[in-house]
N, C-alpha and C. Protein backbone atom coordinates (compact mmCIF):
# COMPACT_ATOMS: atom_id res chain seq x y z
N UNK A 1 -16.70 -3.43 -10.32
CA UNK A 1 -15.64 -3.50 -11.28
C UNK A 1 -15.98 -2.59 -12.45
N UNK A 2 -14.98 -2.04 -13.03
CA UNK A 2 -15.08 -0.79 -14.15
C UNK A 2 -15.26 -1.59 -15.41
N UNK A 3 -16.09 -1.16 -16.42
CA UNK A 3 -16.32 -1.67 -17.33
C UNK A 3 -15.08 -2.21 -18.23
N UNK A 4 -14.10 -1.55 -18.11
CA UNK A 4 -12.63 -2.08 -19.06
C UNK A 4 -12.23 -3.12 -18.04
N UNK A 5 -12.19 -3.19 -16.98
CA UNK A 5 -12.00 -4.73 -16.01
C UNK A 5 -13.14 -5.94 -16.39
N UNK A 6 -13.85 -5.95 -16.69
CA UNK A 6 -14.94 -6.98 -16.82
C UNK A 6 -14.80 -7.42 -17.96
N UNK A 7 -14.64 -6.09 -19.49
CA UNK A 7 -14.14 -6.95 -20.70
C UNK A 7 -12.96 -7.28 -20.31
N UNK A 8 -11.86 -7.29 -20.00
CA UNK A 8 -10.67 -7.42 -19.59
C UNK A 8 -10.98 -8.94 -18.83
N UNK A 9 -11.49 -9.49 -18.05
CA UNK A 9 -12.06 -10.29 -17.55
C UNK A 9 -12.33 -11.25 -18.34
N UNK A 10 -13.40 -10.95 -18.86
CA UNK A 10 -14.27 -11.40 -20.25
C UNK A 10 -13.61 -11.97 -21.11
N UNK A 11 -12.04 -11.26 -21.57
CA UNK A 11 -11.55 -11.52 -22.72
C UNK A 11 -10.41 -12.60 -21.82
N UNK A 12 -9.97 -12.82 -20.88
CA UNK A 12 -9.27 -13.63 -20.41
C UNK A 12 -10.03 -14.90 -20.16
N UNK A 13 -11.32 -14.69 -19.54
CA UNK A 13 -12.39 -15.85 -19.65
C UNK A 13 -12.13 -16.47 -21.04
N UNK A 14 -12.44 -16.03 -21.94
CA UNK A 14 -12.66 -16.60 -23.52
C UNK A 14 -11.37 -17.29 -23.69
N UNK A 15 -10.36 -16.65 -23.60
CA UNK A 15 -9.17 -17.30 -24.10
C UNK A 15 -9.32 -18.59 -23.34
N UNK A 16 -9.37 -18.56 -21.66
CA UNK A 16 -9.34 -20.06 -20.95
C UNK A 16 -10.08 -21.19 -21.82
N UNK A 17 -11.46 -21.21 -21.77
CA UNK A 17 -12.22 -21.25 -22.45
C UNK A 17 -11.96 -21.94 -23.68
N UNK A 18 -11.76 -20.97 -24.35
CA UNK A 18 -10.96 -21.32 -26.12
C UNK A 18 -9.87 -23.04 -25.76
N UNK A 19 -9.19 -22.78 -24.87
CA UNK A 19 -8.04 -23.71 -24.35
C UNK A 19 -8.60 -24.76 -24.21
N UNK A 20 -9.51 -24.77 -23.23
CA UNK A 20 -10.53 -26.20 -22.73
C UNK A 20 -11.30 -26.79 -23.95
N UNK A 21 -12.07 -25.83 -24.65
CA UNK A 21 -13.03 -25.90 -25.53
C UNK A 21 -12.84 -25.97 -26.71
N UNK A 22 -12.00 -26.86 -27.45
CA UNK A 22 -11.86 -27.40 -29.13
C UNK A 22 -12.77 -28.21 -29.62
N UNK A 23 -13.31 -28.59 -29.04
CA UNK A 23 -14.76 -29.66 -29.85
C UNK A 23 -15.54 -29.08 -30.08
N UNK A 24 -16.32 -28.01 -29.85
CA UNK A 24 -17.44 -27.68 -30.65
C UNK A 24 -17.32 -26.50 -31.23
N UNK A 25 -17.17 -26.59 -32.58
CA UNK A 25 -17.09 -25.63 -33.66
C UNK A 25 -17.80 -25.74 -34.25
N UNK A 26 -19.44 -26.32 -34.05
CA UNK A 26 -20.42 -25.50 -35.33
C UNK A 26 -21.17 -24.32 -34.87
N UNK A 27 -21.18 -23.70 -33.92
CA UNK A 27 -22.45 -22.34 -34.10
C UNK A 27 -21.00 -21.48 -33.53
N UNK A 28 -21.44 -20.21 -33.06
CA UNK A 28 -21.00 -18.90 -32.47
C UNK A 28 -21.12 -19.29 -31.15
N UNK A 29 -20.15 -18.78 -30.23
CA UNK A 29 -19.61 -18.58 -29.17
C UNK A 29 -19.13 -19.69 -28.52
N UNK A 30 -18.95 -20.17 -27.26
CA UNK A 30 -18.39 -20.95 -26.74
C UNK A 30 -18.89 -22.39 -26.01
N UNK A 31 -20.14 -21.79 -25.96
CA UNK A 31 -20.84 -23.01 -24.91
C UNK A 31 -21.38 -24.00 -25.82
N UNK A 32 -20.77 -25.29 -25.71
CA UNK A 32 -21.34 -26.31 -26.14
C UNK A 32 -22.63 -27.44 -26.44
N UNK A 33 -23.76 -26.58 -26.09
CA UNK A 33 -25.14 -27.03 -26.56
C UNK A 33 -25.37 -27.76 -27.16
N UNK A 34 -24.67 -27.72 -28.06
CA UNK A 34 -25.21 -28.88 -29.27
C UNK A 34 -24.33 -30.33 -29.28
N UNK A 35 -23.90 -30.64 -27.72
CA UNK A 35 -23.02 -31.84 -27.42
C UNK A 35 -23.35 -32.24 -26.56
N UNK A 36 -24.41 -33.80 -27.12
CA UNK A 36 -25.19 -34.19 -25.82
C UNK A 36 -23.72 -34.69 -24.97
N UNK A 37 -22.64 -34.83 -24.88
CA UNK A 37 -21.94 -34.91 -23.57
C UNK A 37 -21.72 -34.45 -22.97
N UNK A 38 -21.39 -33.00 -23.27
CA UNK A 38 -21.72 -31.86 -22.31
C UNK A 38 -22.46 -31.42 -21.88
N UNK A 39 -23.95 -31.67 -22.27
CA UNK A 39 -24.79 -31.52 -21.83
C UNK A 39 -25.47 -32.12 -20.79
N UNK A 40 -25.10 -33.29 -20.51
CA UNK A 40 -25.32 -34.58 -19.91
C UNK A 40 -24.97 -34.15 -18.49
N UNK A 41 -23.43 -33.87 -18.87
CA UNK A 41 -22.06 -33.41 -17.85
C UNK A 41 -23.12 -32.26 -17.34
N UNK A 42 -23.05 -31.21 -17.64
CA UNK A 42 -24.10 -29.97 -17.15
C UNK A 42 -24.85 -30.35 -16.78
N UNK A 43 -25.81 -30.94 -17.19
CA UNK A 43 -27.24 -31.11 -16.11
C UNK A 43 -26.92 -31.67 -14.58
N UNK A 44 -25.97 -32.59 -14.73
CA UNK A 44 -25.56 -33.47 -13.31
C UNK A 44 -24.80 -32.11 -12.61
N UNK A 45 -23.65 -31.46 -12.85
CA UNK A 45 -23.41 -29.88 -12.32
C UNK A 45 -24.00 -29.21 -11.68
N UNK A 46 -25.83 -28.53 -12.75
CA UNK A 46 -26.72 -28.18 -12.59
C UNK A 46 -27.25 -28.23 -10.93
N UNK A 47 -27.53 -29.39 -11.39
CA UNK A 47 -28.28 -30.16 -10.13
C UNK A 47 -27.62 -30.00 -8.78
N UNK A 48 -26.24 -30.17 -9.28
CA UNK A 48 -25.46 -30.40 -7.71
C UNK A 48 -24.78 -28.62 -7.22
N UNK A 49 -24.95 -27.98 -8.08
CA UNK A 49 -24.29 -26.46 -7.79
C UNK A 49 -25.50 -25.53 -7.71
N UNK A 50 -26.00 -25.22 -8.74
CA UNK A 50 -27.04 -24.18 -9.16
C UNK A 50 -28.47 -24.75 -8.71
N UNK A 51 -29.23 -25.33 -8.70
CA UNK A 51 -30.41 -25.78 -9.05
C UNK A 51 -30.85 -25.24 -7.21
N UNK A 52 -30.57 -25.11 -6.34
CA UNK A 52 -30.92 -24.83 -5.21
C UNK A 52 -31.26 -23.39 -5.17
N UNK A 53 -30.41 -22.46 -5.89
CA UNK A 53 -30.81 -21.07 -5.66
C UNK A 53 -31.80 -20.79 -7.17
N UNK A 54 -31.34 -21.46 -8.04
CA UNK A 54 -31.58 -21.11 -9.73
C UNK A 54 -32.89 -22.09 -10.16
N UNK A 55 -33.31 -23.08 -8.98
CA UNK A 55 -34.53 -23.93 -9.50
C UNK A 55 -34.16 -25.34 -9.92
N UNK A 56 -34.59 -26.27 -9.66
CA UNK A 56 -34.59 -27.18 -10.75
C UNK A 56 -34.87 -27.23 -12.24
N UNK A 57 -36.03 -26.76 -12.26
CA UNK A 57 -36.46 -26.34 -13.48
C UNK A 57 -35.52 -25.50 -14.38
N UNK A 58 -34.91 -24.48 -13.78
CA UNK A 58 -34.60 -23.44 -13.98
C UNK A 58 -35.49 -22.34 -13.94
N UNK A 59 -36.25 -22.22 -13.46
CA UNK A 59 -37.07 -21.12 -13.05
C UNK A 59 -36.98 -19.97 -12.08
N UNK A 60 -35.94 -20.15 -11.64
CA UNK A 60 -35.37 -19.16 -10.65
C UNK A 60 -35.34 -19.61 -9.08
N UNK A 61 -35.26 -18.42 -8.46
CA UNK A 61 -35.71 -18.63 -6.85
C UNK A 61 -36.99 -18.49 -6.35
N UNK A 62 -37.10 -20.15 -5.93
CA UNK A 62 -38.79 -19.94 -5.12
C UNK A 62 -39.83 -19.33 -5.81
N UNK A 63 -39.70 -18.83 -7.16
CA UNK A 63 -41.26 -18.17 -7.78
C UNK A 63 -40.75 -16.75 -7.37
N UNK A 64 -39.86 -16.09 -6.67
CA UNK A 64 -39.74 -14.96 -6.42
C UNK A 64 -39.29 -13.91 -8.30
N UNK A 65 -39.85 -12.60 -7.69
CA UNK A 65 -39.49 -12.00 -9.23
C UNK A 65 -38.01 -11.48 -8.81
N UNK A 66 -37.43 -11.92 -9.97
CA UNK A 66 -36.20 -11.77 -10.01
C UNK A 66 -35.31 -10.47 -10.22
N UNK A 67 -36.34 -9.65 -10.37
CA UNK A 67 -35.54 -7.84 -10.55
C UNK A 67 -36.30 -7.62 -9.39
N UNK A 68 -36.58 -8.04 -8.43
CA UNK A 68 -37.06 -6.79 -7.48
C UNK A 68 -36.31 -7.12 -6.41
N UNK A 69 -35.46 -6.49 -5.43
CA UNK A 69 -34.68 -6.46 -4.58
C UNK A 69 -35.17 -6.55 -3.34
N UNK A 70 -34.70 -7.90 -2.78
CA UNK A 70 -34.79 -7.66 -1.12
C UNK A 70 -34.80 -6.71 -0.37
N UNK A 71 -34.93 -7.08 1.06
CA UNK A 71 -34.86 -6.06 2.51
C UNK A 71 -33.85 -5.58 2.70
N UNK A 72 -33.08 -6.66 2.31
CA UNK A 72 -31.57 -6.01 2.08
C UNK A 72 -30.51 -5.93 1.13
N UNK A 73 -31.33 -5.83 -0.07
CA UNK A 73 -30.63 -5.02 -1.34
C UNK A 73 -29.99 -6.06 -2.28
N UNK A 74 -30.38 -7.47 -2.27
CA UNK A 74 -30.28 -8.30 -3.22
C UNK A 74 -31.52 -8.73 -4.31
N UNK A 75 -31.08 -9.17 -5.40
CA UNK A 75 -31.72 -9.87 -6.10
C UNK A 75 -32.10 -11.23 -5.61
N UNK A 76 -33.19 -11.78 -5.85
CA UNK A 76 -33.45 -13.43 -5.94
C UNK A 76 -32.52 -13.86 -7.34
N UNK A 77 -32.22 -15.41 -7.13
CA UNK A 77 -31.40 -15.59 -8.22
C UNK A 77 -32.80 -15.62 -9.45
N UNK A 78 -31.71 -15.60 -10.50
CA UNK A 78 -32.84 -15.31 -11.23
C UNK A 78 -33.40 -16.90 -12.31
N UNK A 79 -34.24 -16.69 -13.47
CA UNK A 79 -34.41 -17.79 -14.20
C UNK A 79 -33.48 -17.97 -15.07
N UNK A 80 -33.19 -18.91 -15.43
CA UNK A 80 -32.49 -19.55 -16.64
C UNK A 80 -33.08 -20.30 -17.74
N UNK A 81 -34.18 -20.13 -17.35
CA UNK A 81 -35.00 -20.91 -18.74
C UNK A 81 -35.39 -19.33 -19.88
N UNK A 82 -35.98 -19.39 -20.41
CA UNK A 82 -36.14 -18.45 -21.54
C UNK A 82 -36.65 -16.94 -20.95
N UNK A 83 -37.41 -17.34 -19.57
CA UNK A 83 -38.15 -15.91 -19.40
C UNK A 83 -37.30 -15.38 -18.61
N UNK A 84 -35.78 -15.59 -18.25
CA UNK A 84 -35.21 -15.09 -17.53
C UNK A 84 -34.30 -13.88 -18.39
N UNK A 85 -32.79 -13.36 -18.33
CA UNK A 85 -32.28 -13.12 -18.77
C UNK A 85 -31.06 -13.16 -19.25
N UNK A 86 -30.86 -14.37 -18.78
CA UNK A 86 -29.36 -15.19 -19.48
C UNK A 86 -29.04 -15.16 -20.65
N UNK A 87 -30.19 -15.14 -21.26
CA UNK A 87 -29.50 -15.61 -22.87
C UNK A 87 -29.75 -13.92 -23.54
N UNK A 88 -29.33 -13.19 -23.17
CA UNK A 88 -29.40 -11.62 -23.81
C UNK A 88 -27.99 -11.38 -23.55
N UNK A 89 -27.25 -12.41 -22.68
CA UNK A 89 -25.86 -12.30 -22.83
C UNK A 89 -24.86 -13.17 -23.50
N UNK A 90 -23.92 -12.70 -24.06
CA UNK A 90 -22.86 -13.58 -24.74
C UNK A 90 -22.21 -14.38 -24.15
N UNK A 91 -21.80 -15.75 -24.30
CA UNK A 91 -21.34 -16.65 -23.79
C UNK A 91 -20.02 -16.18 -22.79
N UNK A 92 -19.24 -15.38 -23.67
CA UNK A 92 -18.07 -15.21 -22.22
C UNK A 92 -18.39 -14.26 -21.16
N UNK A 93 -19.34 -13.40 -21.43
CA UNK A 93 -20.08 -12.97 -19.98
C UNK A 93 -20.45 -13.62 -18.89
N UNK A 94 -21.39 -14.86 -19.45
CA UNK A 94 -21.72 -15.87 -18.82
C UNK A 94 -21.02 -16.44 -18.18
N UNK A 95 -19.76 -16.82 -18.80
CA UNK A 95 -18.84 -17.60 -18.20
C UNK A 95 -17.94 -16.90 -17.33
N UNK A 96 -17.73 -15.51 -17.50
CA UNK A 96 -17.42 -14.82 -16.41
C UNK A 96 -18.13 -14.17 -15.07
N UNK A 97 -19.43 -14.47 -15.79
CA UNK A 97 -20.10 -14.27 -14.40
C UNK A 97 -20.07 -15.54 -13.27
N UNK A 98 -20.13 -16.76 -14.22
CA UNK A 98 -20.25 -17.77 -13.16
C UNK A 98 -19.02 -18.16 -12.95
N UNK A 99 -17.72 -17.95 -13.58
CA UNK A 99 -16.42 -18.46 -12.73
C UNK A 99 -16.25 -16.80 -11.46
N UNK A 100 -16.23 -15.97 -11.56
CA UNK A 100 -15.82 -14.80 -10.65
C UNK A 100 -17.40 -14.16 -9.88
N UNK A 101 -18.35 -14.36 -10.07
CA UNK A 101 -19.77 -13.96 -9.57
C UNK A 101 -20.05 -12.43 -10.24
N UNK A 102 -21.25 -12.73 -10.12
CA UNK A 102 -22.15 -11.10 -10.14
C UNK A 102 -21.29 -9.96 -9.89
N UNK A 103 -21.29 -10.13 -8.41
CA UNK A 103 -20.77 -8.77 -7.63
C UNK A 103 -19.47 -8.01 -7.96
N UNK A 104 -18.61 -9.31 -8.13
CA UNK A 104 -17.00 -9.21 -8.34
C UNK A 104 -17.08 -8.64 -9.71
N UNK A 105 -17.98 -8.92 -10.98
CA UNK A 105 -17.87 -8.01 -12.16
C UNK A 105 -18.51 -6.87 -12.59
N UNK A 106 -19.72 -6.88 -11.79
CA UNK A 106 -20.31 -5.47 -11.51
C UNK A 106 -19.65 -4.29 -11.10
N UNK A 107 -19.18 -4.70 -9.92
CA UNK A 107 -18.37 -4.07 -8.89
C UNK A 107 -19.38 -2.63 -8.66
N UNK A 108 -18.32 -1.91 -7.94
CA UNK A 108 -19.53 -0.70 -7.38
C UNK A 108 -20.28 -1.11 -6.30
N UNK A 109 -21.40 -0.67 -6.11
CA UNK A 109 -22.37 -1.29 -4.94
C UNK A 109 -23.77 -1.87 -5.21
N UNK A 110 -22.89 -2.68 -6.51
CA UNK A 110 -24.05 -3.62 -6.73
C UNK A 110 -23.92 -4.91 -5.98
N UNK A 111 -24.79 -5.25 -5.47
CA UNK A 111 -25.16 -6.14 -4.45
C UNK A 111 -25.23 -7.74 -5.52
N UNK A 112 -25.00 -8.92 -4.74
CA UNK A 112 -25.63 -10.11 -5.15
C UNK A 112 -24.86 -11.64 -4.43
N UNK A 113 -25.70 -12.39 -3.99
CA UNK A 113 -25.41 -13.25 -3.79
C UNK A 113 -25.20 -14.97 -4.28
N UNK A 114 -24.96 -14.45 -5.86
CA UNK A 114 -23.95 -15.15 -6.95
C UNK A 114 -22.68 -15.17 -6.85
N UNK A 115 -22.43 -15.89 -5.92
CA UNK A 115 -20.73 -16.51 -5.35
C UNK A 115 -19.92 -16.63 -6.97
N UNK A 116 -18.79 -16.74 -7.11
CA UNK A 116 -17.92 -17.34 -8.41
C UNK A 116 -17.67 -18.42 -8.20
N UNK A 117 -17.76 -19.56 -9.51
CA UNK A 117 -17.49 -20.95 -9.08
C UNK A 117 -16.20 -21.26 -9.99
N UNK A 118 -15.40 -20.25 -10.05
CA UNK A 118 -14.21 -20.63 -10.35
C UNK A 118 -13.32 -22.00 -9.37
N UNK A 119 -13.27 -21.83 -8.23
CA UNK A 119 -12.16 -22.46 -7.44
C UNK A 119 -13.04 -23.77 -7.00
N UNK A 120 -14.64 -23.63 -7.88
CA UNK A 120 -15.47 -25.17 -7.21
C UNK A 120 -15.96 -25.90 -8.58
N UNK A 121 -15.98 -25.10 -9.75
CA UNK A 121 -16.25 -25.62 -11.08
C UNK A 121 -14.85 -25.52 -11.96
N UNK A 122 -14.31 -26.44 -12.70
CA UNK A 122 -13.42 -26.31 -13.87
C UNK A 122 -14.33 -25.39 -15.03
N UNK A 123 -13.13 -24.85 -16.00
CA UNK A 123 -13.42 -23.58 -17.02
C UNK A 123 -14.52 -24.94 -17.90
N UNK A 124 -14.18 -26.05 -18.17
CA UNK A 124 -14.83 -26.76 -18.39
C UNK A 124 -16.27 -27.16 -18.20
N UNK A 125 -16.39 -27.62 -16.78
CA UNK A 125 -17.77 -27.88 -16.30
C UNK A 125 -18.15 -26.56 -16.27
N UNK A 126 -18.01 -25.67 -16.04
CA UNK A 126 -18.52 -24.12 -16.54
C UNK A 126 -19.18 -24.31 -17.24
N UNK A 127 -18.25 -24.51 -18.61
CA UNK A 127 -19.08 -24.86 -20.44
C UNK A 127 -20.25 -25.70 -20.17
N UNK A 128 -20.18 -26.59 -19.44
CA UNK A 128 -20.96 -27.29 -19.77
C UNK A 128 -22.41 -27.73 -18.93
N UNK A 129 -22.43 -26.54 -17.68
CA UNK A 129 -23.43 -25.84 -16.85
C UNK A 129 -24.27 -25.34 -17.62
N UNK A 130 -23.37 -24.28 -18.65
CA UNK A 130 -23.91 -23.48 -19.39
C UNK A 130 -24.19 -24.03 -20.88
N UNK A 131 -24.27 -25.50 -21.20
CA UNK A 131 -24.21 -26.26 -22.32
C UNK A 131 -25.99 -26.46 -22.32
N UNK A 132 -25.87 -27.24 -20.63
CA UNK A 132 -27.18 -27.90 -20.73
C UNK A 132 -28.58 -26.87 -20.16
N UNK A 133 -28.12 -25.52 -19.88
CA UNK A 133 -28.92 -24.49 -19.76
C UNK A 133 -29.07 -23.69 -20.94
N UNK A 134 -28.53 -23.40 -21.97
CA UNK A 134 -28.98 -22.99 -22.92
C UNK A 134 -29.80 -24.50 -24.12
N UNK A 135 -29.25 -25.44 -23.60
CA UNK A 135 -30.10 -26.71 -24.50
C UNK A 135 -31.36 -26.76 -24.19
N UNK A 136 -31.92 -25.99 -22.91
CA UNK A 136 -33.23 -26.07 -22.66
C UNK A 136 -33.93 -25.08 -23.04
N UNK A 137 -33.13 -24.12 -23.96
CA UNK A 137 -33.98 -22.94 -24.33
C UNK A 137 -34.59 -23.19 -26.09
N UNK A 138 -35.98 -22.40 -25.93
CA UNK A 138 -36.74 -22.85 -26.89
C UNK A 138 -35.62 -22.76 -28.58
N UNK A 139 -36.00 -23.06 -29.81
CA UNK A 139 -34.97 -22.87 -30.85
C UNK A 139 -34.46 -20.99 -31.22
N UNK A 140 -35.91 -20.31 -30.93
CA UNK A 140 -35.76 -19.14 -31.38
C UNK A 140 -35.22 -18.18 -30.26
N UNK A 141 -35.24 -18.77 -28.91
CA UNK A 141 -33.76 -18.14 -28.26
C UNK A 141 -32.78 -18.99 -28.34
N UNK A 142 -32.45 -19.93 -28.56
CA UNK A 142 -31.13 -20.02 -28.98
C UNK A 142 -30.42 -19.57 -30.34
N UNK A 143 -31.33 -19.28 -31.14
CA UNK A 143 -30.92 -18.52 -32.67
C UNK A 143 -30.94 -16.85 -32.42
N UNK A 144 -31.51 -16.59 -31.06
CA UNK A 144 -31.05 -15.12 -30.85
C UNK A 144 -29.84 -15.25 -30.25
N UNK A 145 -29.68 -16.04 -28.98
CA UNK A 145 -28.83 -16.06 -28.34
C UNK A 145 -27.39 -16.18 -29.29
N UNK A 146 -27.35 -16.74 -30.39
CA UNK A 146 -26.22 -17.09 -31.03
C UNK A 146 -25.76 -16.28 -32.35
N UNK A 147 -26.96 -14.70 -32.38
CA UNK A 147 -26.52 -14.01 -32.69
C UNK A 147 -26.04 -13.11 -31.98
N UNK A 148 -26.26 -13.41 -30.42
CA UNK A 148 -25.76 -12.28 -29.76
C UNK A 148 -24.02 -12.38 -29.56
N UNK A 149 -23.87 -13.66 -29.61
CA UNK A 149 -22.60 -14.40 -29.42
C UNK A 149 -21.92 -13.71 -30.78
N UNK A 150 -22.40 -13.85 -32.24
CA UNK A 150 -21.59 -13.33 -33.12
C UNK A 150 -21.53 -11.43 -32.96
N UNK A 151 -22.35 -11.16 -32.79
CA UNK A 151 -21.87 -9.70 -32.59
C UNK A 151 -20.58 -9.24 -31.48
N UNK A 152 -20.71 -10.35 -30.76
CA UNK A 152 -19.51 -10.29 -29.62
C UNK A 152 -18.45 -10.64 -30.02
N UNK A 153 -18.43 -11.61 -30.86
CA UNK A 153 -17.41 -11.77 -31.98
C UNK A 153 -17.08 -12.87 -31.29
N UNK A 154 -17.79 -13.64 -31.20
CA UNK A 154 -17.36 -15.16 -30.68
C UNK A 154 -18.23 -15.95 -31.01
């Protein structure tokens, strides 16, 4: 996908988003972290969607390193705890990566086997996948992470 399709994407993500998401208005961007109910909600998500390719922990796949590409041209999924690279992105990225997948916003012949969980997660439980995965990140990535969110302007 061409970079004006993905913000284009991105910016339709946010608006959904925005719709679902009126309760938490104290930090920058969208994902609700700082609401242990959503967070709660997310971890049980977690567990039942992600946690098979992404870890329990969140540590990724199997201990595998996560930038180096398979036999056949994929990534391992990667970590979600701090040493990964989730949180260097702004919340509606995030959320567009995991409602439409990797591949579908990359586009081109970038490879990945990060399905979209649009049609198996609500814009909601989205938020809140991504509530209780950034709640596990230490304070000083989440105070980066939530400046990355204001430069995005969210």
């Amino acid at each position: 996908m061409k970079p004006a399709i993905l913000l284009a994407a991105a910016a339709m993500t946010a608006l959904a988003c925005a719709a679902v998401w009126a309760s938490h208005g104290e930090g920058p961007g969208l994902v609700p972290y700082d609401h242990p109910e959503a967070v709660a909600r997310g971890e049980v998500l977690y567990a039942e969607n992600c946690a098979s390719c992404h870890g329990a922990d969140l540590s990724g796949q199997d201990g595998q390193d996560w930038r180096v590409r398979d036999a056949d041209g994929y990534l391992p999924a990667p970590p979600h705890d701090e040493t990964g690279h989730t949180w260097h992105h702004p919340d509606q990225i995030l959320v567009a990566i995991t409602t439409y997948g990797t591949e579908a916003l990359v586009g081109g012949d970038y490879r990945s086997n990060m399905m979209g969980f649009g049609e198996v997660l609500s814009t909601q439980e989205i938020l809140d996948v991504l509530a209780y995965i950034k709640s596990t990140w230490p304070e000083r990535v989440i105070e980066i992470h939530n400046g990355i969110n204001e430069q995005a302007g969210g």
